[in-house]
PDB file of N, CA and C in Angstrom:
ATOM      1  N   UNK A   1      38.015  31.768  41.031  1.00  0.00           N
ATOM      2  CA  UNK A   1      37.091  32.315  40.036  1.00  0.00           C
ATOM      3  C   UNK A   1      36.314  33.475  40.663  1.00  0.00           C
ATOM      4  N   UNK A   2      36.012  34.165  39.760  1.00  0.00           N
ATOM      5  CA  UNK A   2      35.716  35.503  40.486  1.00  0.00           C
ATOM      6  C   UNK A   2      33.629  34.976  40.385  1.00  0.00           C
ATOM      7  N   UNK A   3      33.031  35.873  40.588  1.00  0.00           N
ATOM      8  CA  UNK A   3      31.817  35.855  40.741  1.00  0.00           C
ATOM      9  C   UNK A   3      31.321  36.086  39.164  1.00  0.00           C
ATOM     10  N   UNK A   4      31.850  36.841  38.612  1.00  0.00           N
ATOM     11  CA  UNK A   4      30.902  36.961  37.222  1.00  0.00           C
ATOM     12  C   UNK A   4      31.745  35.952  36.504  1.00  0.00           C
ATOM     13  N   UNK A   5      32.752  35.537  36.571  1.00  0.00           N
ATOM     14  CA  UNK A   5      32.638  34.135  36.026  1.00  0.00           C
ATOM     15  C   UNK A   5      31.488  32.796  35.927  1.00  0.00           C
ATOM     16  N   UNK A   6      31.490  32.856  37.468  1.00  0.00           N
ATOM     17  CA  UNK A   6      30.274  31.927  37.570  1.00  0.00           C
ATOM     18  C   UNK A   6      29.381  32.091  37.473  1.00  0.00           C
ATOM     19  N   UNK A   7      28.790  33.437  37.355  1.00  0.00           N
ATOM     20  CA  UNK A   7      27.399  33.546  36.970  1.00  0.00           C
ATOM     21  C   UNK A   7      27.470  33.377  35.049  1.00  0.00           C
ATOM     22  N   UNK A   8      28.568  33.736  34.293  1.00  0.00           N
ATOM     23  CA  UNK A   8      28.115  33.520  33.389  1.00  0.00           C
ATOM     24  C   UNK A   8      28.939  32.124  32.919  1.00  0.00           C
ATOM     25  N   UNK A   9      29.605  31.036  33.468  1.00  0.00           N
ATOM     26  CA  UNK A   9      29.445  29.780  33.631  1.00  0.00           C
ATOM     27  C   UNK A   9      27.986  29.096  34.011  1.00  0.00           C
ATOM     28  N   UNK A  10      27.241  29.537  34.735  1.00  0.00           N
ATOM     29  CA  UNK A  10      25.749  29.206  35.479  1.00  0.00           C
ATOM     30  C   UNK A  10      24.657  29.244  33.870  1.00  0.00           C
ATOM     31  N   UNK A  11      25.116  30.704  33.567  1.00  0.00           N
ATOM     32  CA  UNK A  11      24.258  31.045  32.231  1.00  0.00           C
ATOM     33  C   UNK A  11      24.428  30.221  31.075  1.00  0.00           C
ATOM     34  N   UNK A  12      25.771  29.916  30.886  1.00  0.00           N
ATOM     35  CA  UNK A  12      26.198  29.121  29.582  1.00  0.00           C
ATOM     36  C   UNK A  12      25.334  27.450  30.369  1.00  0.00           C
ATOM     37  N   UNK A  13      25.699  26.743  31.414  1.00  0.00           N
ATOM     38  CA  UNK A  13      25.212  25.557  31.927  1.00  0.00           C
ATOM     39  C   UNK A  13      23.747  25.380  31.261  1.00  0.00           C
ATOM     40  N   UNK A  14      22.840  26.919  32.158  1.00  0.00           N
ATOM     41  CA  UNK A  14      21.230  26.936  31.907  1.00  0.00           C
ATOM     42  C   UNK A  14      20.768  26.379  30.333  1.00  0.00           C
ATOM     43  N   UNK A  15      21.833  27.137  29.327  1.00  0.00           N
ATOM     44  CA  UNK A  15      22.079  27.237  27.850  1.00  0.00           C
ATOM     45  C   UNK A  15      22.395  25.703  27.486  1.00  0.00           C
ATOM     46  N   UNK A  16      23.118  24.925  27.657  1.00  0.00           N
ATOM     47  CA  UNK A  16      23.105  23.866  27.422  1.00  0.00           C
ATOM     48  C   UNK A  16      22.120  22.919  27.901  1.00  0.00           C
ATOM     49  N   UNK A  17      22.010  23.323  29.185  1.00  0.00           N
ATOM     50  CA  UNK A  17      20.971  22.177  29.561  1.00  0.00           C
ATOM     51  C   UNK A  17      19.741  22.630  28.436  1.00  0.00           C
ATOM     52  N   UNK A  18      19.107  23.847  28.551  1.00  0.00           N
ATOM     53  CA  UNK A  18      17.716  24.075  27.767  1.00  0.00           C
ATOM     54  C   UNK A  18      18.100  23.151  26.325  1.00  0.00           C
ATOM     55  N   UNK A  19      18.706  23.387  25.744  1.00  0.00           N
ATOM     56  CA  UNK A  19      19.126  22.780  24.466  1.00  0.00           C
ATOM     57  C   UNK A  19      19.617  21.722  24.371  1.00  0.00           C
ATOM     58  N   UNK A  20      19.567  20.494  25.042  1.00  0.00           N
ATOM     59  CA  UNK A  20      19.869  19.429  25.010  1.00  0.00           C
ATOM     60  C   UNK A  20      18.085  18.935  25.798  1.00  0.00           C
ATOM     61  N   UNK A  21      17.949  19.713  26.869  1.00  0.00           N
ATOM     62  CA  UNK A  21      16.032  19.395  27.098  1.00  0.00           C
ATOM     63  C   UNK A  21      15.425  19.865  25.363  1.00  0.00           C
ATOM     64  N   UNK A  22      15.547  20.502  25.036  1.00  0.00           N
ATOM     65  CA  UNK A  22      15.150  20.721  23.353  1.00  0.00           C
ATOM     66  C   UNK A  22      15.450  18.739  22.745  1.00  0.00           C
ATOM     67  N   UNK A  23      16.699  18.610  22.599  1.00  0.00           N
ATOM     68  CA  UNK A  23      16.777  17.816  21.663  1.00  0.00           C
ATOM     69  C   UNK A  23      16.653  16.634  22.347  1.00  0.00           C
ATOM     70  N   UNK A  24      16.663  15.549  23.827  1.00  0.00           N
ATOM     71  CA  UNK A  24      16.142  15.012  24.157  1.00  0.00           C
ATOM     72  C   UNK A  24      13.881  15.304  23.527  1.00  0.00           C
ATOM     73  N   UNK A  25      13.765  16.282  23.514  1.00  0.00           N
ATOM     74  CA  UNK A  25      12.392  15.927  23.450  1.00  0.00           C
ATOM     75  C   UNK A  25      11.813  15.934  22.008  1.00  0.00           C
ATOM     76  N   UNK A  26      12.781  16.502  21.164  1.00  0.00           N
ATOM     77  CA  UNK A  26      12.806  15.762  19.817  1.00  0.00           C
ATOM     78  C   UNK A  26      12.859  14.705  19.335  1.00  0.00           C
ATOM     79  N   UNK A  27      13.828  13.914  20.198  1.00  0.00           N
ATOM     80  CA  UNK A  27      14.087  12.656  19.740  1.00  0.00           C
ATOM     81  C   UNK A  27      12.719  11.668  20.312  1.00  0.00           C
ATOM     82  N   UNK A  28      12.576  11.888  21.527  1.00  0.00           N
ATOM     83  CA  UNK A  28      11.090  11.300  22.123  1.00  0.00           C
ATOM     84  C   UNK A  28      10.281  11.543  20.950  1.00  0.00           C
ATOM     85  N   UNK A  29      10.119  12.391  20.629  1.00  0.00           N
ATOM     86  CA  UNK A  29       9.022  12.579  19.535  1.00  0.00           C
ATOM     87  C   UNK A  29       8.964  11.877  18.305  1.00  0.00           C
ATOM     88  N   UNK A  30      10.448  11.749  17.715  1.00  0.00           N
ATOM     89  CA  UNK A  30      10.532  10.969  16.712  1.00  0.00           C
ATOM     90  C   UNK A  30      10.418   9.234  16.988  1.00  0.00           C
ATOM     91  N   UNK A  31      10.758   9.103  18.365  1.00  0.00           N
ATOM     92  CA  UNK A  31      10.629   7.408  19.139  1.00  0.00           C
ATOM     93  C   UNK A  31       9.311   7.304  18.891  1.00  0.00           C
ATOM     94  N   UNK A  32       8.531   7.875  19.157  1.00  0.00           N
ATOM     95  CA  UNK A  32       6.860   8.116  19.569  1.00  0.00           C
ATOM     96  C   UNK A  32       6.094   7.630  18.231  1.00  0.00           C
ATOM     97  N   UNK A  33       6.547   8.670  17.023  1.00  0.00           N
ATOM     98  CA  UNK A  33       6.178   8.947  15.668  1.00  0.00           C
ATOM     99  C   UNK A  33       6.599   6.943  14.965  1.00  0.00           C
ATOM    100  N   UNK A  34       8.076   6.956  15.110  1.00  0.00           N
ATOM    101  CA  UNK A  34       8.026   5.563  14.510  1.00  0.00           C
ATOM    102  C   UNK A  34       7.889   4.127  15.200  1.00  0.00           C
ATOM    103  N   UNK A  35       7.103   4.398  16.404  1.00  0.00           N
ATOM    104  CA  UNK A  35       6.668   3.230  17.476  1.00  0.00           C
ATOM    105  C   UNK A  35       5.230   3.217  16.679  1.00  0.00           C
ATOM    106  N   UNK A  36       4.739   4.252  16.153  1.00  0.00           N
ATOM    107  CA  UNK A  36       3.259   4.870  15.476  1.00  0.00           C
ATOM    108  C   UNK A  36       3.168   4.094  14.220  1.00  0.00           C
ATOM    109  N   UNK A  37       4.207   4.071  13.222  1.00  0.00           N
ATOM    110  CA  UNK A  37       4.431   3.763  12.022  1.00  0.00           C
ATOM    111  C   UNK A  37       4.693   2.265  12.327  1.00  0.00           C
ATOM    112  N   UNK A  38       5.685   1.790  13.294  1.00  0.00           N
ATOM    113  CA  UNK A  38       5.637   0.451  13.083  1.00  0.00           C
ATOM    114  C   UNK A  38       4.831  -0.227  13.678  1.00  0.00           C
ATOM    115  N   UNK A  39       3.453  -0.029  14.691  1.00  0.00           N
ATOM    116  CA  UNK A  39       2.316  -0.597  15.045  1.00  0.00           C
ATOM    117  C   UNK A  39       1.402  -0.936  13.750  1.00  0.00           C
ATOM    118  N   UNK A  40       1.378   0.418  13.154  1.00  0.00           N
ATOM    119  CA  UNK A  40       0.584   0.547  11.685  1.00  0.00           C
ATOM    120  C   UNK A  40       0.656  -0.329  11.176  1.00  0.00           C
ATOM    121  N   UNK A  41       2.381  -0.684  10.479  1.00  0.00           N
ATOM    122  CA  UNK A  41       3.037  -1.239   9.707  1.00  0.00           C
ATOM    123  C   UNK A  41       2.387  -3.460  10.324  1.00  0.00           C
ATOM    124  N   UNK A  42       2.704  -3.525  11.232  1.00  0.00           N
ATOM    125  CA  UNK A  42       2.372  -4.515  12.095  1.00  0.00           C
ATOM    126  C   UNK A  42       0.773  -5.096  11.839  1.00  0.00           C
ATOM    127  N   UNK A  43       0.142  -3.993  11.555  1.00  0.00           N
ATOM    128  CA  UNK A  43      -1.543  -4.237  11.813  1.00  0.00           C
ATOM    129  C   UNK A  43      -1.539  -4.131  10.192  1.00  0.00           C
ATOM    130  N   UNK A  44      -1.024  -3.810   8.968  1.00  0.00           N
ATOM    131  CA  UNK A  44      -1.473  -4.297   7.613  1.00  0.00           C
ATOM    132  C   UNK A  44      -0.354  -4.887   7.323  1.00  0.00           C
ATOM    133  N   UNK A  45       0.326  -5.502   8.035  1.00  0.00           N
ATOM    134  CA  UNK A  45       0.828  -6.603   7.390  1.00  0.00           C
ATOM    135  C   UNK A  45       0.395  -8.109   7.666  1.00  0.00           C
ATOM    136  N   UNK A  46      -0.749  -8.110   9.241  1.00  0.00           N
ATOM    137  CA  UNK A  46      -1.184  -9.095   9.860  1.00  0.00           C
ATOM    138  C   UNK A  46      -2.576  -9.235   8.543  1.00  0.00           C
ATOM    139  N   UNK A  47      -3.014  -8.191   8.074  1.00  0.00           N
ATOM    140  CA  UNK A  47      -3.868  -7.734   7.345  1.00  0.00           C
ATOM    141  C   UNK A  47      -3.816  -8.544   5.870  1.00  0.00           C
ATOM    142  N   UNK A  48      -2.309  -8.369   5.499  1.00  0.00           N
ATOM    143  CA  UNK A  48      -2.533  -8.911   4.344  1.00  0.00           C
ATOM    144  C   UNK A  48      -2.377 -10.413   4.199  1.00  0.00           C
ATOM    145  N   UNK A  49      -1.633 -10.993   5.879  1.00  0.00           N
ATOM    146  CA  UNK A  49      -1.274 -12.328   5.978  1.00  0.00           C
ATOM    147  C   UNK A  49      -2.603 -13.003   5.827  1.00  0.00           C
ATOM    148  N   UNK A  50      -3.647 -12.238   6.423  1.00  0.00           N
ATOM    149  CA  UNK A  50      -4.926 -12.674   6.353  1.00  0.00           C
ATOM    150  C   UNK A  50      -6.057 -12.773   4.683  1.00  0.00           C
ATOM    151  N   UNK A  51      -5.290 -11.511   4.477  1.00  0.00           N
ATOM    152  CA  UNK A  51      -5.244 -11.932   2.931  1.00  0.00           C
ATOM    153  C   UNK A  51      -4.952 -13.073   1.646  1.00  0.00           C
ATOM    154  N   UNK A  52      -3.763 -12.976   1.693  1.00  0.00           N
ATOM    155  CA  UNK A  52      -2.983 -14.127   1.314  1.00  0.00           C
ATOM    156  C   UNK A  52      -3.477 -15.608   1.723  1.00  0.00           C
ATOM    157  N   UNK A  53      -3.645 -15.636   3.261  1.00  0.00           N
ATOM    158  CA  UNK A  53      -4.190 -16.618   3.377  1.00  0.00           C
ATOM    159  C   UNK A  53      -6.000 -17.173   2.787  1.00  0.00           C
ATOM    160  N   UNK A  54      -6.455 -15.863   2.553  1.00  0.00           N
ATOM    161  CA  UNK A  54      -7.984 -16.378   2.382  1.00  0.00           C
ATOM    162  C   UNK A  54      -7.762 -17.004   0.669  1.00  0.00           C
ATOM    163  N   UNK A  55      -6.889 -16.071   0.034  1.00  0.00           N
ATOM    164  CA  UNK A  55      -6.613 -16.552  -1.241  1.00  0.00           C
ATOM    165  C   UNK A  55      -6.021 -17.603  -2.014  1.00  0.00           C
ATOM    166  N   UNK A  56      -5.422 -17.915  -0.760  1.00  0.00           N
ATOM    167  CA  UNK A  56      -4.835 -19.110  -0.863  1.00  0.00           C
ATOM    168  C   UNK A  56      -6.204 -20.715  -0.515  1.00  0.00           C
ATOM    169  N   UNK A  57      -6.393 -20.378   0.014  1.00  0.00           N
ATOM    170  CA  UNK A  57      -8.116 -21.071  -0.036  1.00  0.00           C
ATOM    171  C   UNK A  57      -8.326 -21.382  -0.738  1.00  0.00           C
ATOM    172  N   UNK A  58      -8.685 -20.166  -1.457  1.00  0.00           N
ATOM    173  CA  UNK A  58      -9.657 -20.272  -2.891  1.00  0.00           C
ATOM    174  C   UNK A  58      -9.203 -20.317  -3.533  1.00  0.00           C
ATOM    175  N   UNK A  59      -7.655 -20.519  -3.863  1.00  0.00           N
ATOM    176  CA  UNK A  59      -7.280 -21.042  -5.025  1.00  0.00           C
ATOM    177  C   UNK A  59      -6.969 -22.894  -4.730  1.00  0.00           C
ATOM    178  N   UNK A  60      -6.727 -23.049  -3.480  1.00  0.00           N
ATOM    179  CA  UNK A  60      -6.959 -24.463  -3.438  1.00  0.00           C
ATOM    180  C   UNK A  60      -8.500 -25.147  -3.861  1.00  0.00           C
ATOM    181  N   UNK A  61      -9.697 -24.487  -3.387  1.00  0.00           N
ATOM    182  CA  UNK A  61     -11.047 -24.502  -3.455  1.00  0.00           C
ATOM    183  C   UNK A  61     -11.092 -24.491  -5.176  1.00  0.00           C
ATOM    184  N   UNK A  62     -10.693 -23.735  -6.079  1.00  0.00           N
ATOM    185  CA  UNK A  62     -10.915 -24.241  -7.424  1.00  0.00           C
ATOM    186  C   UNK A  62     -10.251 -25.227  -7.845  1.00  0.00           C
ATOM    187  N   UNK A  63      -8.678 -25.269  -6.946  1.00  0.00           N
ATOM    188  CA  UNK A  63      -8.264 -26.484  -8.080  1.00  0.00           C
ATOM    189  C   UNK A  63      -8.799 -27.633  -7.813  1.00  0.00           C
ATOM    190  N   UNK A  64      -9.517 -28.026  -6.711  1.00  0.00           N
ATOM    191  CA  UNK A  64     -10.224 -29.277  -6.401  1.00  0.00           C
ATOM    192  C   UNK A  64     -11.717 -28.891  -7.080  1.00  0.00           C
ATOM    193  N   UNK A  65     -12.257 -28.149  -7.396  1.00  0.00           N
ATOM    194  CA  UNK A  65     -13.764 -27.911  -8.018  1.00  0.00           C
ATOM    195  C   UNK A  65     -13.692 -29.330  -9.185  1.00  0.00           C
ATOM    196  N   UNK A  66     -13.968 -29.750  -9.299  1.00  0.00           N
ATOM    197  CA  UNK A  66     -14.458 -31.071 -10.313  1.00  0.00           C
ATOM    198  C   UNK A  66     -15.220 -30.211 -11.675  1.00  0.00           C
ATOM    199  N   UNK A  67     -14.281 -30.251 -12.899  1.00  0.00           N
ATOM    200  CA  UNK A  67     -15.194 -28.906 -13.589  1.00  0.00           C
ATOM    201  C   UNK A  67     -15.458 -30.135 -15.019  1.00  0.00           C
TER     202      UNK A  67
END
């Protein structure tokens, strides 16, 4: 291989690597974003268990009320 082969083999390499460091750090980002959404997701759904449960109470709490 002659020399300007490899330098523009070297150039095309640089070119791929940058653009695959591009889309590796896209994808981190999107890991990041729905690790975000499903913590959320996690904390109102513990939310509504707590819900459900208080309501569930009080609907036991009336049907025993003596009316």
């Amino acid at each position: 291989m002659n020399k300007d082969k490899l330098i523009s083999e070297v150039y095309e390499l640089k070119k791929d690597f940058a653009f695959k460091q591009e889309e590796v750090q896209a994808l981190y980002l999107e890991v990041k974003q729905q690790r975000n959404l499903a913590e959320k997701y996690e904390l109102e759904n513990k939310h509504l268990k707590q819900q459900i449960k208080q309501l569930e109470e009080e609907q036991e709490d009336l049907l025993n009320y003596p009316w």
